[in-house]
Protein backbone atom coordinates (compact mmCIF):
# COMPACT_ATOMS: atom_id res chain seq x y z
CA UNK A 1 273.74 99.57 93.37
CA UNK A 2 273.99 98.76 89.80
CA UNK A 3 271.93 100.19 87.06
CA UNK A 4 270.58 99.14 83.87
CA UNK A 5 271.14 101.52 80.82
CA UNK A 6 267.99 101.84 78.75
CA UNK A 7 268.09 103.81 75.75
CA UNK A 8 264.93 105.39 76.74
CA UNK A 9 266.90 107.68 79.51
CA UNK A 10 269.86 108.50 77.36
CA UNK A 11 269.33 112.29 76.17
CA UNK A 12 272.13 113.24 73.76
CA UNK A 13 274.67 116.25 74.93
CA UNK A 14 273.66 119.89 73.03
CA UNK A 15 274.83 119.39 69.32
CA UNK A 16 274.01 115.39 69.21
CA UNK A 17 271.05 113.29 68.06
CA UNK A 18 270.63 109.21 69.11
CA UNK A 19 270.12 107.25 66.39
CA UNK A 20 269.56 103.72 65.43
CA UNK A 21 270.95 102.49 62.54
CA UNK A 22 269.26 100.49 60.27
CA UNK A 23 269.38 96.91 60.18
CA UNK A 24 272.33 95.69 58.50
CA UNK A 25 271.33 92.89 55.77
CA UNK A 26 272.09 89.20 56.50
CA UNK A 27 271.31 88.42 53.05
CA UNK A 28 271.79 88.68 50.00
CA UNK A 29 268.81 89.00 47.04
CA UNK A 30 270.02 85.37 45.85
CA UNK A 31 269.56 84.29 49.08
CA UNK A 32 273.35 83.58 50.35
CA UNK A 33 273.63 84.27 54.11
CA UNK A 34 276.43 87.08 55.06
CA UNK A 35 279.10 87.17 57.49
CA UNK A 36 278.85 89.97 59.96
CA UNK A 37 281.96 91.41 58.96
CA UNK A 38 281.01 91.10 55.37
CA UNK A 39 280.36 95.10 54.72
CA UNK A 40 280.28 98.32 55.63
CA UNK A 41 277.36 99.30 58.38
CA UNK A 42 274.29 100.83 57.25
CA UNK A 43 274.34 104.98 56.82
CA UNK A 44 271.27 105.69 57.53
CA UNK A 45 269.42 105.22 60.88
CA UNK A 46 266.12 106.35 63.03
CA UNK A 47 266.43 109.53 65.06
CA UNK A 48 265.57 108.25 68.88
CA UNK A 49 266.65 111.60 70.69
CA UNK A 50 267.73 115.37 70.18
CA UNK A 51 269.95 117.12 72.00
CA UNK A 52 269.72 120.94 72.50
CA UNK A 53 270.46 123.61 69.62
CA UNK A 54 274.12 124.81 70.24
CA UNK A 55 276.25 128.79 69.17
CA UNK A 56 279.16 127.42 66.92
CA UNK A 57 282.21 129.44 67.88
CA UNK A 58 281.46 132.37 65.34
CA UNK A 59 278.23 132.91 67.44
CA UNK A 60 275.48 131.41 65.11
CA UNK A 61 272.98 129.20 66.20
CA UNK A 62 273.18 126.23 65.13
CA UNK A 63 269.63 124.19 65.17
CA UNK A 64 269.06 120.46 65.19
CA UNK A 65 268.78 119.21 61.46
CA UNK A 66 266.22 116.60 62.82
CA UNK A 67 263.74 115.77 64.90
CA UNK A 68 262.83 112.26 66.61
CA UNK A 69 261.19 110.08 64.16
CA UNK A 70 263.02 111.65 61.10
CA UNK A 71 265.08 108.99 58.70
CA UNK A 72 268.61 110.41 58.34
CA UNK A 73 271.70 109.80 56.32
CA UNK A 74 274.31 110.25 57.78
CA UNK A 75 278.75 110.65 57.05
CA UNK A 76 280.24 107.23 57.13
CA UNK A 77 282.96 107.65 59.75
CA UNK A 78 280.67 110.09 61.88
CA UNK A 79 279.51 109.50 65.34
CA UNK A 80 280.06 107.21 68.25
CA UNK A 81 279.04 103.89 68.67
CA UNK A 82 277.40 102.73 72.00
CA UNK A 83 276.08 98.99 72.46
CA UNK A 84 272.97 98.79 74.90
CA UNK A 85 271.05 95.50 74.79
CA UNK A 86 272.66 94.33 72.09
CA UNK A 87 271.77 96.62 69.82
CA UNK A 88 274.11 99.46 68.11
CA UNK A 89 273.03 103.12 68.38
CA UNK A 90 275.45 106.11 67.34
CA UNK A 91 275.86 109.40 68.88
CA UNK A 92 275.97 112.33 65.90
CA UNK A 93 277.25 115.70 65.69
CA UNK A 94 274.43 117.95 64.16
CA UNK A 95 277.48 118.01 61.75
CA UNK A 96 277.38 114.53 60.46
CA UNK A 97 273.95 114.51 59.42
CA UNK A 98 273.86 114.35 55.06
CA UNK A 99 270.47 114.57 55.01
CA UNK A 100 266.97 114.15 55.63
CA UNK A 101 264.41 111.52 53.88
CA UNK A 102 261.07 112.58 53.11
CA UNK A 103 258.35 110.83 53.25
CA UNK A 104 257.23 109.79 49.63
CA UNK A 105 253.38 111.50 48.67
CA UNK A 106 250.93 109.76 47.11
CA UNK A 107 249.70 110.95 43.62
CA UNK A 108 246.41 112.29 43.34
């Protein structure tokens, strides 16, 4: 019996997040259409999934830098690449994550 992965039952391993990168421009602002080996991928992605908070080997905790939902950036050779449906998702290390973006506030 075969089954189909869904990215909706993957739960990352303690010390990984799931997330989707970005959509990699096609192109350009003057309009010219771009190979798909034409750059690097995107760095920045869409948390889908957490996985649990993890002791580093000095015996700190070491929390999740992000929840689902959150935008991160993240290091440019971190992380695993799996394909599912087409579509490009990479494991993290809690390690690999650069940052958080915020969500802009308005001005009042």
């Amino acid at each position: 019996m075969k089954t189909a992965l869904s990215v909706k039952l993957l739960n990352p391993a303690p010390g990984y997040l799931l997330v989707e990168p970005a959509k990699q421009d096609k192109k350009t602002d003057s309009g010219i259409y771009l190979p798909d080996s034409h750059a690097d991928k995107p760095q920045y992605g869409t948390v889908l999934a957490v996985g649990a908070d993890i002791t580093t080997d000095s015996g700190k905790p070491l929390k999740a830098p992000a929840k689902k939902g959150d935008t991160v950036i993240y290091k440019k050779w971190g992380g695993n690449d799996v394909e599912i449906d087409r579509v490009e998702y990479q494991f993290l290390k809690f390690d690999d994550i650069l940052a958080i973006v915020t969500k802009s506030k308005s001005k009042k």
